[in-house]
PDB file of N, CA and C in Angstrom:
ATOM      1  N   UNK A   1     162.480 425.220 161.962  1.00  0.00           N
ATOM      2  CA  UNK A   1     163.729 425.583 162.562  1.00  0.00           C
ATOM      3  C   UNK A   1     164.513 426.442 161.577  1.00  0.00           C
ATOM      4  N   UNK A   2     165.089 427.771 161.916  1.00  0.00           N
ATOM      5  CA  UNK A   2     165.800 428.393 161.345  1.00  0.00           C
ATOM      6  C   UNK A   2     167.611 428.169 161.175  1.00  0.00           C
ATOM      7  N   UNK A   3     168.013 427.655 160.114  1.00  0.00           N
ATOM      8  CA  UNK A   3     169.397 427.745 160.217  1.00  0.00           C
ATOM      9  C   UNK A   3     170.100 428.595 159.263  1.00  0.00           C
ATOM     10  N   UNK A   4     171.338 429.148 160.184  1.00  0.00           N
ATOM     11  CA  UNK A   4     172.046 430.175 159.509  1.00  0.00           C
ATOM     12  C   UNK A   4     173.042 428.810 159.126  1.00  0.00           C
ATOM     13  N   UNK A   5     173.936 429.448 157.549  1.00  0.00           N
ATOM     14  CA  UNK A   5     174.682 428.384 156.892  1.00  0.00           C
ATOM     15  C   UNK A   5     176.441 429.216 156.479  1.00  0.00           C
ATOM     16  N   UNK A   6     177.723 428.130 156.715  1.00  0.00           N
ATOM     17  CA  UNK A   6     178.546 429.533 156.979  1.00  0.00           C
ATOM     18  C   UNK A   6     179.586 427.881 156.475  1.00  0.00           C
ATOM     19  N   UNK A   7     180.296 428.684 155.844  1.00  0.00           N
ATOM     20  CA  UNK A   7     181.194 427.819 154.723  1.00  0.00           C
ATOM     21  C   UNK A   7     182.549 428.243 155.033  1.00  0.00           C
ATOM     22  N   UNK A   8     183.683 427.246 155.122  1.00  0.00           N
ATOM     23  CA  UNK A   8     184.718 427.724 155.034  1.00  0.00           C
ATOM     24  C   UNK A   8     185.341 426.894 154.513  1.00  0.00           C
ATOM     25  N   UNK A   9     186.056 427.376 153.134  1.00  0.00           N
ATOM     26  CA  UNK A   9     187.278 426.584 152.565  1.00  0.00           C
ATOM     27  C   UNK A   9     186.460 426.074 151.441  1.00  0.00           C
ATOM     28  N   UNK A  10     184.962 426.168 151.401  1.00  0.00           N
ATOM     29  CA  UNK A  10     184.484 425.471 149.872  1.00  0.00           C
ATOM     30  C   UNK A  10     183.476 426.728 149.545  1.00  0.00           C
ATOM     31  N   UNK A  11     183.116 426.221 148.208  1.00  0.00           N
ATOM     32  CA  UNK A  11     181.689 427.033 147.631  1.00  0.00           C
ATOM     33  C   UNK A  11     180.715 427.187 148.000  1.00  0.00           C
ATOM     34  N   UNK A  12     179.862 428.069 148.366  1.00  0.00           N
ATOM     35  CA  UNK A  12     178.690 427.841 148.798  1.00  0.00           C
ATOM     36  C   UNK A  12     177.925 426.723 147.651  1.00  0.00           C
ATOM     37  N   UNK A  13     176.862 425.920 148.383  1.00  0.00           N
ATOM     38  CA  UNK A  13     176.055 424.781 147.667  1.00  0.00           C
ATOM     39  C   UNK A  13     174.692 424.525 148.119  1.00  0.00           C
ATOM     40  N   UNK A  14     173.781 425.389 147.133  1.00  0.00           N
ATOM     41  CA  UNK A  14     172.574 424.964 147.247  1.00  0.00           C
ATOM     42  C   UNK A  14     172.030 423.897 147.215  1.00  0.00           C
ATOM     43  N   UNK A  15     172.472 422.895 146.513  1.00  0.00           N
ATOM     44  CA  UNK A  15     171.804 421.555 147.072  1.00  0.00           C
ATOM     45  C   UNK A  15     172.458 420.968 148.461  1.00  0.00           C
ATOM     46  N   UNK A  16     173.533 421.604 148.791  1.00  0.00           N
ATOM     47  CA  UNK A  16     174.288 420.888 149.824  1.00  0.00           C
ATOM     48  C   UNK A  16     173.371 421.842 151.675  1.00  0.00           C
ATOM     49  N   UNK A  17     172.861 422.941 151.284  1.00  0.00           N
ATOM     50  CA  UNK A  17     172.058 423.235 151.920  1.00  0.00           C
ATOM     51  C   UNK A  17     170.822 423.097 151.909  1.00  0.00           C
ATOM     52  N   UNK A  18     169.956 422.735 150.804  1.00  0.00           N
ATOM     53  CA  UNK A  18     168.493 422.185 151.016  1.00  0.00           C
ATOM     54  C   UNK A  18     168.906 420.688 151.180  1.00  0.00           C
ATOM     55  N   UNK A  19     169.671 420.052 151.210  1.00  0.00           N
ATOM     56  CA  UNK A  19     170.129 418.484 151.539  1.00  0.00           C
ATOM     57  C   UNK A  19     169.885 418.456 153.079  1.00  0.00           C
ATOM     58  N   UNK A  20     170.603 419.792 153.536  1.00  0.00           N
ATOM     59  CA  UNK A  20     170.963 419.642 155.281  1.00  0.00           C
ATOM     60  C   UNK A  20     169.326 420.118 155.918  1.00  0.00           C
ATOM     61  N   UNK A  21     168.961 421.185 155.026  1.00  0.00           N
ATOM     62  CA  UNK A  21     167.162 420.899 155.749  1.00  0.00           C
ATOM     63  C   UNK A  21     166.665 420.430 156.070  1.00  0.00           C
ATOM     64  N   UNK A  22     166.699 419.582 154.592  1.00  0.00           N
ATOM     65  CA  UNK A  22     165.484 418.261 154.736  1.00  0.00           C
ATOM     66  C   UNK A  22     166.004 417.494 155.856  1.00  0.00           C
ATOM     67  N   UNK A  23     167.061 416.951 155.966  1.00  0.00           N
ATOM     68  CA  UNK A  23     167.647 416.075 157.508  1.00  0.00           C
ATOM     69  C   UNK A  23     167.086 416.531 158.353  1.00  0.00           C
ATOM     70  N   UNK A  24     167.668 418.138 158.458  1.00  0.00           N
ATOM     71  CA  UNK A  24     167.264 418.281 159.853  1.00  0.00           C
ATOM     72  C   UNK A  24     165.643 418.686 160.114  1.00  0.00           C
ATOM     73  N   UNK A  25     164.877 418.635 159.136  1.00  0.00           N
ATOM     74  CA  UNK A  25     163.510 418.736 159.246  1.00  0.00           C
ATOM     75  C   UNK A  25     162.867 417.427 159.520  1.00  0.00           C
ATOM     76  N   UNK A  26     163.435 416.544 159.489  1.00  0.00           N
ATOM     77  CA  UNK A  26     163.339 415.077 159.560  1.00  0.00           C
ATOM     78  C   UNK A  26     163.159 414.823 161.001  1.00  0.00           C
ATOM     79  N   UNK A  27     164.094 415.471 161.796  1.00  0.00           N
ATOM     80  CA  UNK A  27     164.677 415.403 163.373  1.00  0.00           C
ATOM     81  C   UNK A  27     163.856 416.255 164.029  1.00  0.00           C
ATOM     82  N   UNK A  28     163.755 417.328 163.432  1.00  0.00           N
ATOM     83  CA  UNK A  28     163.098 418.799 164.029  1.00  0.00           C
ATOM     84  C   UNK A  28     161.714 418.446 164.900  1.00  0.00           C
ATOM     85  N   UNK A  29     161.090 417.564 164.981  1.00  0.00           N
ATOM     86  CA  UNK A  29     159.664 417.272 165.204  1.00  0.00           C
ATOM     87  C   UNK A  29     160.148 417.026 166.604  1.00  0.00           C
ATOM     88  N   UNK A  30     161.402 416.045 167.033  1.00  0.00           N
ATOM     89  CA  UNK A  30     161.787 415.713 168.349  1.00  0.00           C
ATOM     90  C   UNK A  30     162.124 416.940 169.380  1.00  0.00           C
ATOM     91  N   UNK A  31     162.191 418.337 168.624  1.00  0.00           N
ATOM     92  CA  UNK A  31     162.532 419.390 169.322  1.00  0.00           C
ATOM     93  C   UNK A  31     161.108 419.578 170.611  1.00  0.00           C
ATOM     94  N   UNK A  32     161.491 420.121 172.004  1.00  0.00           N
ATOM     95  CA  UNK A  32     160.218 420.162 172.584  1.00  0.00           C
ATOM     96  C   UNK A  32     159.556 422.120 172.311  1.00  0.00           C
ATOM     97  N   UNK A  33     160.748 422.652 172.116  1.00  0.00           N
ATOM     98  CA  UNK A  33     160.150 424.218 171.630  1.00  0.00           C
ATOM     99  C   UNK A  33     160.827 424.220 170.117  1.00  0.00           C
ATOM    100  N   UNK A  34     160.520 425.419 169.518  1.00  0.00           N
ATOM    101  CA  UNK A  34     160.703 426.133 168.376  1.00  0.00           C
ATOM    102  C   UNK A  34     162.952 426.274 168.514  1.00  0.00           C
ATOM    103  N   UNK A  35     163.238 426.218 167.998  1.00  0.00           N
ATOM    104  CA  UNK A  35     164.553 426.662 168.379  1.00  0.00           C
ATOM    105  C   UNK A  35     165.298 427.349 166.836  1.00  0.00           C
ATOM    106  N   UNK A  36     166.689 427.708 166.715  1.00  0.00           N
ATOM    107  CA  UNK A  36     167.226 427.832 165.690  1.00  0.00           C
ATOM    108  C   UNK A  36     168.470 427.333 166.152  1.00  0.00           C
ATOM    109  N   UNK A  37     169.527 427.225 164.405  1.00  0.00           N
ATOM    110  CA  UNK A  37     170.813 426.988 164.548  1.00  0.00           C
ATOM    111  C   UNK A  37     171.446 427.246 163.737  1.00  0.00           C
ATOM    112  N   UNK A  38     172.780 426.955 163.292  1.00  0.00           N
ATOM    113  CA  UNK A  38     173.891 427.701 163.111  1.00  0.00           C
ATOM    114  C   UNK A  38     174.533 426.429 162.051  1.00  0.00           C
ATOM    115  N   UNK A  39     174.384 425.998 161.053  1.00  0.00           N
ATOM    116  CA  UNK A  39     175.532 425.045 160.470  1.00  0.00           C
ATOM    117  C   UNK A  39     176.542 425.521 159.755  1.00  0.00           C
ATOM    118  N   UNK A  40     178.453 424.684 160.190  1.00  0.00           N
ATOM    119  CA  UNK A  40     179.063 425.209 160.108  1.00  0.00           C
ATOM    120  C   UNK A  40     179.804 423.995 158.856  1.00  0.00           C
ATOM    121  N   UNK A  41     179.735 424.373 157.491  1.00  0.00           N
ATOM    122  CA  UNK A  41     180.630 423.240 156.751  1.00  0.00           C
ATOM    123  C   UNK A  41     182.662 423.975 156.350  1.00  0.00           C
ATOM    124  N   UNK A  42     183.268 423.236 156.921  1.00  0.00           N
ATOM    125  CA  UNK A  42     184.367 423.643 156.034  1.00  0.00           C
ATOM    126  C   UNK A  42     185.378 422.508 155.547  1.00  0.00           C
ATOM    127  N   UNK A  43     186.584 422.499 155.049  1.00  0.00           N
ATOM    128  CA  UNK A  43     187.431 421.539 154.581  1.00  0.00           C
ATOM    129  C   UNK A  43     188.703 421.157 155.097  1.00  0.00           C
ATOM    130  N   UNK A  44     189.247 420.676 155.512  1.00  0.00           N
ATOM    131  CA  UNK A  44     190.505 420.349 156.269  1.00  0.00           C
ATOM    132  C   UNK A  44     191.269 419.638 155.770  1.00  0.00           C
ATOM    133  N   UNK A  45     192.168 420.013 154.700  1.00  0.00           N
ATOM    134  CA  UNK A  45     193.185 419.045 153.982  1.00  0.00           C
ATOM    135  C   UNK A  45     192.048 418.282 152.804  1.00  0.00           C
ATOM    136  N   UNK A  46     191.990 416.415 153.396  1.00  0.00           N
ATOM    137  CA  UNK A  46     191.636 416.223 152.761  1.00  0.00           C
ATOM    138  C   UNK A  46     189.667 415.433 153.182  1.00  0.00           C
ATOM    139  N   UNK A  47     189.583 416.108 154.284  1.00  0.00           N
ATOM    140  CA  UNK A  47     188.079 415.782 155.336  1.00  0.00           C
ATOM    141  C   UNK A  47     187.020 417.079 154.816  1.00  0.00           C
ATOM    142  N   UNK A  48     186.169 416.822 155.085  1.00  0.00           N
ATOM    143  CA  UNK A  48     185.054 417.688 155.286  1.00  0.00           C
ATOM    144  C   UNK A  48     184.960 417.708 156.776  1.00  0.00           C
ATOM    145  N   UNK A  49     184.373 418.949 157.237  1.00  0.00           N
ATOM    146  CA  UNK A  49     183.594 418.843 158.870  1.00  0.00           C
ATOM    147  C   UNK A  49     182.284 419.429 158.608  1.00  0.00           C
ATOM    148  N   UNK A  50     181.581 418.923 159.318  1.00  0.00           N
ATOM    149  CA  UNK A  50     179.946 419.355 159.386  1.00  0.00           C
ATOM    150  C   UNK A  50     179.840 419.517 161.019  1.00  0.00           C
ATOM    151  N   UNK A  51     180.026 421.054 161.388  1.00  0.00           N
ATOM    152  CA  UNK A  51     179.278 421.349 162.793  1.00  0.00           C
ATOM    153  C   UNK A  51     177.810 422.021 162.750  1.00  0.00           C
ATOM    154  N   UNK A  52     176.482 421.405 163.538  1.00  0.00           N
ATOM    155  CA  UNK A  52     175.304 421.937 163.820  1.00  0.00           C
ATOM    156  C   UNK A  52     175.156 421.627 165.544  1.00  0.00           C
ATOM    157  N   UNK A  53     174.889 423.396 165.515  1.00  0.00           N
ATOM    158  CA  UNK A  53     174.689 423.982 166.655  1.00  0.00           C
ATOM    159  C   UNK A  53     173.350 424.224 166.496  1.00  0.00           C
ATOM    160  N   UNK A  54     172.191 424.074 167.496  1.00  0.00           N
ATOM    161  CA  UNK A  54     170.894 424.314 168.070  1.00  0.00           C
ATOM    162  C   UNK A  54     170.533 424.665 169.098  1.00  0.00           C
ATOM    163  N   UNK A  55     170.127 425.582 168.995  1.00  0.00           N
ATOM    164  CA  UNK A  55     170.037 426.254 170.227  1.00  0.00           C
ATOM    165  C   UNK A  55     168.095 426.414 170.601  1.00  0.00           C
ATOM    166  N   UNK A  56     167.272 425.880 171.817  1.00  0.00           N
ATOM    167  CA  UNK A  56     166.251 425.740 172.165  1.00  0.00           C
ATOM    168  C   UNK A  56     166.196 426.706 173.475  1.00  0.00           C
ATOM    169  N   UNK A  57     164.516 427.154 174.029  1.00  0.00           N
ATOM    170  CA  UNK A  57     164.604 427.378 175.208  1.00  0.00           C
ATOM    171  C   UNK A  57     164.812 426.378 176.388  1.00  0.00           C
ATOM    172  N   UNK A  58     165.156 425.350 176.250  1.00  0.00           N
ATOM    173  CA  UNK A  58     165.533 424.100 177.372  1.00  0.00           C
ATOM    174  C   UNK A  58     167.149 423.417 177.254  1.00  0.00           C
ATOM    175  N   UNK A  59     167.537 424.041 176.097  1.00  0.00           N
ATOM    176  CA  UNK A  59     169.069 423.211 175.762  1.00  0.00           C
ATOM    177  C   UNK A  59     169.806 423.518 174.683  1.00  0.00           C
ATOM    178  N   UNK A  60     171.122 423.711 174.989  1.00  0.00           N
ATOM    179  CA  UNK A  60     171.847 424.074 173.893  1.00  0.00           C
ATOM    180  C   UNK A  60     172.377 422.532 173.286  1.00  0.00           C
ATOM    181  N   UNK A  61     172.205 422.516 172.026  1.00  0.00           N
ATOM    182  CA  UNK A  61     172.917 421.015 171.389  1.00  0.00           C
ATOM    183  C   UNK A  61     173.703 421.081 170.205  1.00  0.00           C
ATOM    184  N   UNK A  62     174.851 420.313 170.751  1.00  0.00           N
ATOM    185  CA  UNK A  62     175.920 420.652 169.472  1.00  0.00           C
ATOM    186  C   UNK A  62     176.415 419.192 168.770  1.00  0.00           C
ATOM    187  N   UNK A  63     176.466 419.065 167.833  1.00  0.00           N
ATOM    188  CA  UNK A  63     177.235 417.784 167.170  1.00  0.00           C
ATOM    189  C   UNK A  63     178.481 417.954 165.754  1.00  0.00           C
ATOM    190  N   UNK A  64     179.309 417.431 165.825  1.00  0.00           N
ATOM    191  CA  UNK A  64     180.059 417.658 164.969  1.00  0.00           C
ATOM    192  C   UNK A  64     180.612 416.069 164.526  1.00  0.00           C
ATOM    193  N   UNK A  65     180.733 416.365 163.338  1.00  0.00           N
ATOM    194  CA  UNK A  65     181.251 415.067 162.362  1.00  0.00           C
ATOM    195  C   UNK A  65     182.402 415.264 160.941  1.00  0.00           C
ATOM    196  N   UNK A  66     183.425 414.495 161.391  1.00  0.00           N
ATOM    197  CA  UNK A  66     184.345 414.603 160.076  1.00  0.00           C
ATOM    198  C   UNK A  66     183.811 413.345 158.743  1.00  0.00           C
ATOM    199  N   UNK A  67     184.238 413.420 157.426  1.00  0.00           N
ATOM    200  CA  UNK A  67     184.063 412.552 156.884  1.00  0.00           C
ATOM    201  C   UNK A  67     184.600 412.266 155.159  1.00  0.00           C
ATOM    202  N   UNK A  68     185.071 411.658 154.447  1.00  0.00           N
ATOM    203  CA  UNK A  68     185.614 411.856 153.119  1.00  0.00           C
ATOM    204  C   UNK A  68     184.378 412.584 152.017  1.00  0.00           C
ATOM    205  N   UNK A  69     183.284 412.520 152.502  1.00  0.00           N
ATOM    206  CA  UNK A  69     181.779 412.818 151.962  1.00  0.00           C
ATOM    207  C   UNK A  69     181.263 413.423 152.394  1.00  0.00           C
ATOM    208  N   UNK A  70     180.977 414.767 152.431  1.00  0.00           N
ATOM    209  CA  UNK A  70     180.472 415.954 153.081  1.00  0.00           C
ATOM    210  C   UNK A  70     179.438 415.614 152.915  1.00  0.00           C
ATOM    211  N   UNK A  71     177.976 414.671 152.141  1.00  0.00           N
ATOM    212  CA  UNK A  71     176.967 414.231 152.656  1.00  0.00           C
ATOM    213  C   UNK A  71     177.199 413.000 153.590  1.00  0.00           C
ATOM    214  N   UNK A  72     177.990 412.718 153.977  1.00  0.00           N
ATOM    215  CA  UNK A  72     178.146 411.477 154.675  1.00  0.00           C
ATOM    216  C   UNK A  72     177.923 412.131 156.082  1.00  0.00           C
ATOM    217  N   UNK A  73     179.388 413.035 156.284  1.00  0.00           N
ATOM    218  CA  UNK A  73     179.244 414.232 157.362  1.00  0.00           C
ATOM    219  C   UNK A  73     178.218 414.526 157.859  1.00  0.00           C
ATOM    220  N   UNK A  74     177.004 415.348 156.434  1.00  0.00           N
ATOM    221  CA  UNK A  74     175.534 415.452 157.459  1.00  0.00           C
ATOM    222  C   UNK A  74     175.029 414.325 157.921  1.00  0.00           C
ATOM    223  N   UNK A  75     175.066 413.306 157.367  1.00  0.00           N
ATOM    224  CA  UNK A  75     174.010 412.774 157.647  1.00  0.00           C
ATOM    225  C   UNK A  75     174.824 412.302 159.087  1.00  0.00           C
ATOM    226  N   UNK A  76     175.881 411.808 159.505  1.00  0.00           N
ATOM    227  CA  UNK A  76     176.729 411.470 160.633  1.00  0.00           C
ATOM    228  C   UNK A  76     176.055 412.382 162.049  1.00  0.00           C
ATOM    229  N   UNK A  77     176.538 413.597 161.502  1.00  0.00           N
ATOM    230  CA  UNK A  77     176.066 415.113 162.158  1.00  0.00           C
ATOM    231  C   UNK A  77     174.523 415.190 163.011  1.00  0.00           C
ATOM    232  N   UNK A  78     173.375 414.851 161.587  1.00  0.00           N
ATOM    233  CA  UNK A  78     172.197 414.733 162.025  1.00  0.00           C
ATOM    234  C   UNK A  78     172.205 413.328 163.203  1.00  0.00           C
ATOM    235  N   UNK A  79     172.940 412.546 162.625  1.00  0.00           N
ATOM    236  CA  UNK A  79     172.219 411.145 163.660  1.00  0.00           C
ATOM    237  C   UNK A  79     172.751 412.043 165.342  1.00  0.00           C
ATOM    238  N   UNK A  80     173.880 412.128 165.036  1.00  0.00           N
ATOM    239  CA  UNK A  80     174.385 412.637 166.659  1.00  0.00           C
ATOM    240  C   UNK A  80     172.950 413.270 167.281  1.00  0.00           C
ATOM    241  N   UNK A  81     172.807 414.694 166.971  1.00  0.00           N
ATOM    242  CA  UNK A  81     172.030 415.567 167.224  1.00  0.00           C
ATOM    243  C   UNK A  81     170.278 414.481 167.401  1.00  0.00           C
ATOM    244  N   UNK A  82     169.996 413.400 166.370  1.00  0.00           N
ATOM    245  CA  UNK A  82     169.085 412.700 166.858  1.00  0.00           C
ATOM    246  C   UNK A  82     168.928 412.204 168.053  1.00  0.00           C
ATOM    247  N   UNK A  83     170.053 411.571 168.439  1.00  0.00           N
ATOM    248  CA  UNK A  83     170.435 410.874 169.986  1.00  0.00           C
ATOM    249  C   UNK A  83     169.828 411.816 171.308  1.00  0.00           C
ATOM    250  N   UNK A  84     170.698 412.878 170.684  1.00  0.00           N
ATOM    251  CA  UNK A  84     170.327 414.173 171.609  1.00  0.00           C
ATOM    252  C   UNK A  84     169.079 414.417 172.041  1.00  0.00           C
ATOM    253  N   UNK A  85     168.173 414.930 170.741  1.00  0.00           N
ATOM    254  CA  UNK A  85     167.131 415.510 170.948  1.00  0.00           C
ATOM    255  C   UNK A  85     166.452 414.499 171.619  1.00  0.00           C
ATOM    256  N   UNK A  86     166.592 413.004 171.185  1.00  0.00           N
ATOM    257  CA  UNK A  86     165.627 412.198 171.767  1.00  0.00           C
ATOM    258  C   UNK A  86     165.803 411.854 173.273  1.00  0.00           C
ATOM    259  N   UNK A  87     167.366 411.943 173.636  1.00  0.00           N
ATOM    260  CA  UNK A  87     167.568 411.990 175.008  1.00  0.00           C
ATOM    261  C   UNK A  87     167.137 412.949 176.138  1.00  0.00           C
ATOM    262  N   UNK A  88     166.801 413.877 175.414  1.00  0.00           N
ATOM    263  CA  UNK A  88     165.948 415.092 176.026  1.00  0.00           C
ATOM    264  C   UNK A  88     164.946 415.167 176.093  1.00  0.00           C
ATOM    265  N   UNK A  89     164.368 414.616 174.794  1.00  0.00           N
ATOM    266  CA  UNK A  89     162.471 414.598 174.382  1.00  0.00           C
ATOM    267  C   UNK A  89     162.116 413.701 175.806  1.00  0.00           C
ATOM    268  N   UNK A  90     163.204 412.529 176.150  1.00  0.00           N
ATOM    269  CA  UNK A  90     162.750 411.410 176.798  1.00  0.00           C
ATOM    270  C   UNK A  90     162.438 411.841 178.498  1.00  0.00           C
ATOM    271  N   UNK A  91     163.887 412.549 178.733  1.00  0.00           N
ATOM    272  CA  UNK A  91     164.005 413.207 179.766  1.00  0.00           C
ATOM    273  C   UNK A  91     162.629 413.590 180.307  1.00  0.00           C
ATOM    274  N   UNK A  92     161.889 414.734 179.369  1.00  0.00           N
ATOM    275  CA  UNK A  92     161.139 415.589 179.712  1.00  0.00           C
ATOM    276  C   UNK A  92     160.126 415.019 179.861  1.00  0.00           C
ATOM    277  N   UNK A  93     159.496 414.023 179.203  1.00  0.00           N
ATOM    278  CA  UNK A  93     158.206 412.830 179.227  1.00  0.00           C
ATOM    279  C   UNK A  93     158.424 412.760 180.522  1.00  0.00           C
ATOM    280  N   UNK A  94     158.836 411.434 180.539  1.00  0.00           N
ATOM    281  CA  UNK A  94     159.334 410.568 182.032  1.00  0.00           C
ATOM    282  C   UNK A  94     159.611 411.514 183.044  1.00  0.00           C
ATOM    283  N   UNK A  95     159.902 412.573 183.580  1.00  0.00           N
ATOM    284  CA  UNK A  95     160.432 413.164 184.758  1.00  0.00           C
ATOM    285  C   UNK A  95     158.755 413.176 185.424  1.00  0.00           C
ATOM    286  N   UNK A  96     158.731 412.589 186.451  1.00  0.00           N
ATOM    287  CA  UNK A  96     157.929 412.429 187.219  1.00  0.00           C
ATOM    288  C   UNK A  96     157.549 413.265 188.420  1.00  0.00           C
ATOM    289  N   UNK A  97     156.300 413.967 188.067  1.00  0.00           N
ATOM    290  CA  UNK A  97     156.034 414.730 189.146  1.00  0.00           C
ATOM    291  C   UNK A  97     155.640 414.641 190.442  1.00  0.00           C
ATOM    292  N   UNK A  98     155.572 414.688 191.672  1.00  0.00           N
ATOM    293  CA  UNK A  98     155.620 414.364 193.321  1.00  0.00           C
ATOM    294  C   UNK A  98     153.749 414.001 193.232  1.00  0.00           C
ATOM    295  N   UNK A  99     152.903 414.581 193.118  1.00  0.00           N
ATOM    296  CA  UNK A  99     151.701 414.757 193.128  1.00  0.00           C
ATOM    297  C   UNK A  99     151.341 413.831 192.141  1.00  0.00           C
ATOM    298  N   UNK A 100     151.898 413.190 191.392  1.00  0.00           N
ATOM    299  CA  UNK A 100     151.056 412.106 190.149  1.00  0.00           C
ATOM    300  C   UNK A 100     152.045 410.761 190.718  1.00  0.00           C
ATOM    301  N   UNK A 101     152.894 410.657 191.543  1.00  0.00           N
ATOM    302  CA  UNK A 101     153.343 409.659 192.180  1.00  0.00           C
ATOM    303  C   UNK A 101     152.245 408.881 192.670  1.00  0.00           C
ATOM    304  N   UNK A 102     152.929 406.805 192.392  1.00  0.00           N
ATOM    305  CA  UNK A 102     151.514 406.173 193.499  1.00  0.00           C
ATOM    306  C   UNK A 102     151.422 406.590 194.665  1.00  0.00           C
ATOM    307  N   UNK A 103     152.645 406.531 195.513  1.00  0.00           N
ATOM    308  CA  UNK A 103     152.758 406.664 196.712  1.00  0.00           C
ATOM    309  C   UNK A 103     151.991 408.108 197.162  1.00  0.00           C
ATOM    310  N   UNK A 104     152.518 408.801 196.742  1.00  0.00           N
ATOM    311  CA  UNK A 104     151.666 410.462 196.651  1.00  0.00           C
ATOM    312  C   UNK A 104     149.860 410.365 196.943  1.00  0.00           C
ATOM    313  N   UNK A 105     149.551 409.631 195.684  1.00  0.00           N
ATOM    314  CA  UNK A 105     147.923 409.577 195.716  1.00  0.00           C
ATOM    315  C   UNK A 105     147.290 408.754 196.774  1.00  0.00           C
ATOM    316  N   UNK A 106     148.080 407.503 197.325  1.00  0.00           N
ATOM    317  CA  UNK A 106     147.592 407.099 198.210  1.00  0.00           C
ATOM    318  C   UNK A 106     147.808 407.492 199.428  1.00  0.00           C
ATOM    319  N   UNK A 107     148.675 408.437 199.784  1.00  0.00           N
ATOM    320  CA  UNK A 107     149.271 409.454 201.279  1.00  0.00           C
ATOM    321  C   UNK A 107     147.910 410.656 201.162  1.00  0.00           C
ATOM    322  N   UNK A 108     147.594 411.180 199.777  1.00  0.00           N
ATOM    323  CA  UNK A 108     146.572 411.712 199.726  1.00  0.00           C
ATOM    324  C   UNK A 108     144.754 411.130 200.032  1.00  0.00           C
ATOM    325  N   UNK A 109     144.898 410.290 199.427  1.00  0.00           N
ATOM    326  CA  UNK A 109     143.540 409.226 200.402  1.00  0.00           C
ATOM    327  C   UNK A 109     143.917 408.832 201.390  1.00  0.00           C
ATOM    328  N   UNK A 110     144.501 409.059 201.892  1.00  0.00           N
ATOM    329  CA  UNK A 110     144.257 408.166 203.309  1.00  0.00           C
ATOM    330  C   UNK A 110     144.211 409.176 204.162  1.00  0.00           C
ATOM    331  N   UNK A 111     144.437 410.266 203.975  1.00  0.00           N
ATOM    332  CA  UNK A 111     145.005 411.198 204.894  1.00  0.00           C
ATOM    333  C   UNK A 111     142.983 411.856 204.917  1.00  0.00           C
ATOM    334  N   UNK A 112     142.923 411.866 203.064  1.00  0.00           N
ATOM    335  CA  UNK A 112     141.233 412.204 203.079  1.00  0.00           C
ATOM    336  C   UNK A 112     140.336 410.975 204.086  1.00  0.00           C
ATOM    337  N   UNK A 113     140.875 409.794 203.867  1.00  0.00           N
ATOM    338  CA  UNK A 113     139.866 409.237 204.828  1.00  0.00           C
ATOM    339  C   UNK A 113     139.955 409.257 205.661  1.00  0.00           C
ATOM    340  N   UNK A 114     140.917 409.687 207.068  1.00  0.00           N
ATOM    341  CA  UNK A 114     140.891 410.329 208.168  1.00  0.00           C
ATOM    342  C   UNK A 114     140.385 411.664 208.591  1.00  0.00           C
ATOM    343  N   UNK A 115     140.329 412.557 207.524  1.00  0.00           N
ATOM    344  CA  UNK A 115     139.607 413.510 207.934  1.00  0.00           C
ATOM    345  C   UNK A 115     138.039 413.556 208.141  1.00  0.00           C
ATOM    346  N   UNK A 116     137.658 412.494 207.122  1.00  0.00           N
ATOM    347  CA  UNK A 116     135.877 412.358 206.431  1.00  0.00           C
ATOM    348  C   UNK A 116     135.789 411.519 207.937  1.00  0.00           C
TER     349      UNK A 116
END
């Protein structure tokens, strides 16, 4: 997954961006296509915010988290976006197609054993 990284109000931070990778490379497996995103860190008084935006060909997903610990933030951030992806991953399993229905296969035999 590709993420663009965009700071406002602090320093840019290389460990504070290979930190947010690894998370979200952690999660990334639950994606059902390839996607990219957008993380947004800045400072508010005396909070951090961590917004990650992802964007897939099946769904746009956004999560945002305040926190006194801008690693606290990601990791807050990532769980959201976990919920997500998995609520979707789940979606897409389970949605049940008309033709692999019981009822389906047996409207289909019976209908074959009236014809035979």
């Amino acid at each position: 997954m590709k993420l663009n990284y965009t700071f406002k109000h602090l320093d840019h931070s290389d460990s504070l961006q290979t930190y947010t990778e690894d998370r979200m490379s952690e999660i990334g497996r639950f994606l059902l296509k390839e996607g990219y995103g957008s993380v947004y860190f800045s400072k508010q008084k005396n909070e951090f915010c961590v917004e990650i935006s992802v964007n897939t060909r099946e769904k746009y997903f956004k999560a945002t988290a305040f926190g006194m610990d801008i690693y606290s933030a990601v990791d807050a951030t990532v769980e959201k976006l976990e919920k997500q992806f998995l609520k979707t991953n789940k979606q897409f399993k389970e949605h049940k197609k008309p033709d692999l229905t019981k009822e389906r296969r047996t409207e289909t035999a019976i209908r074959f054993r009236k014809a035979a």
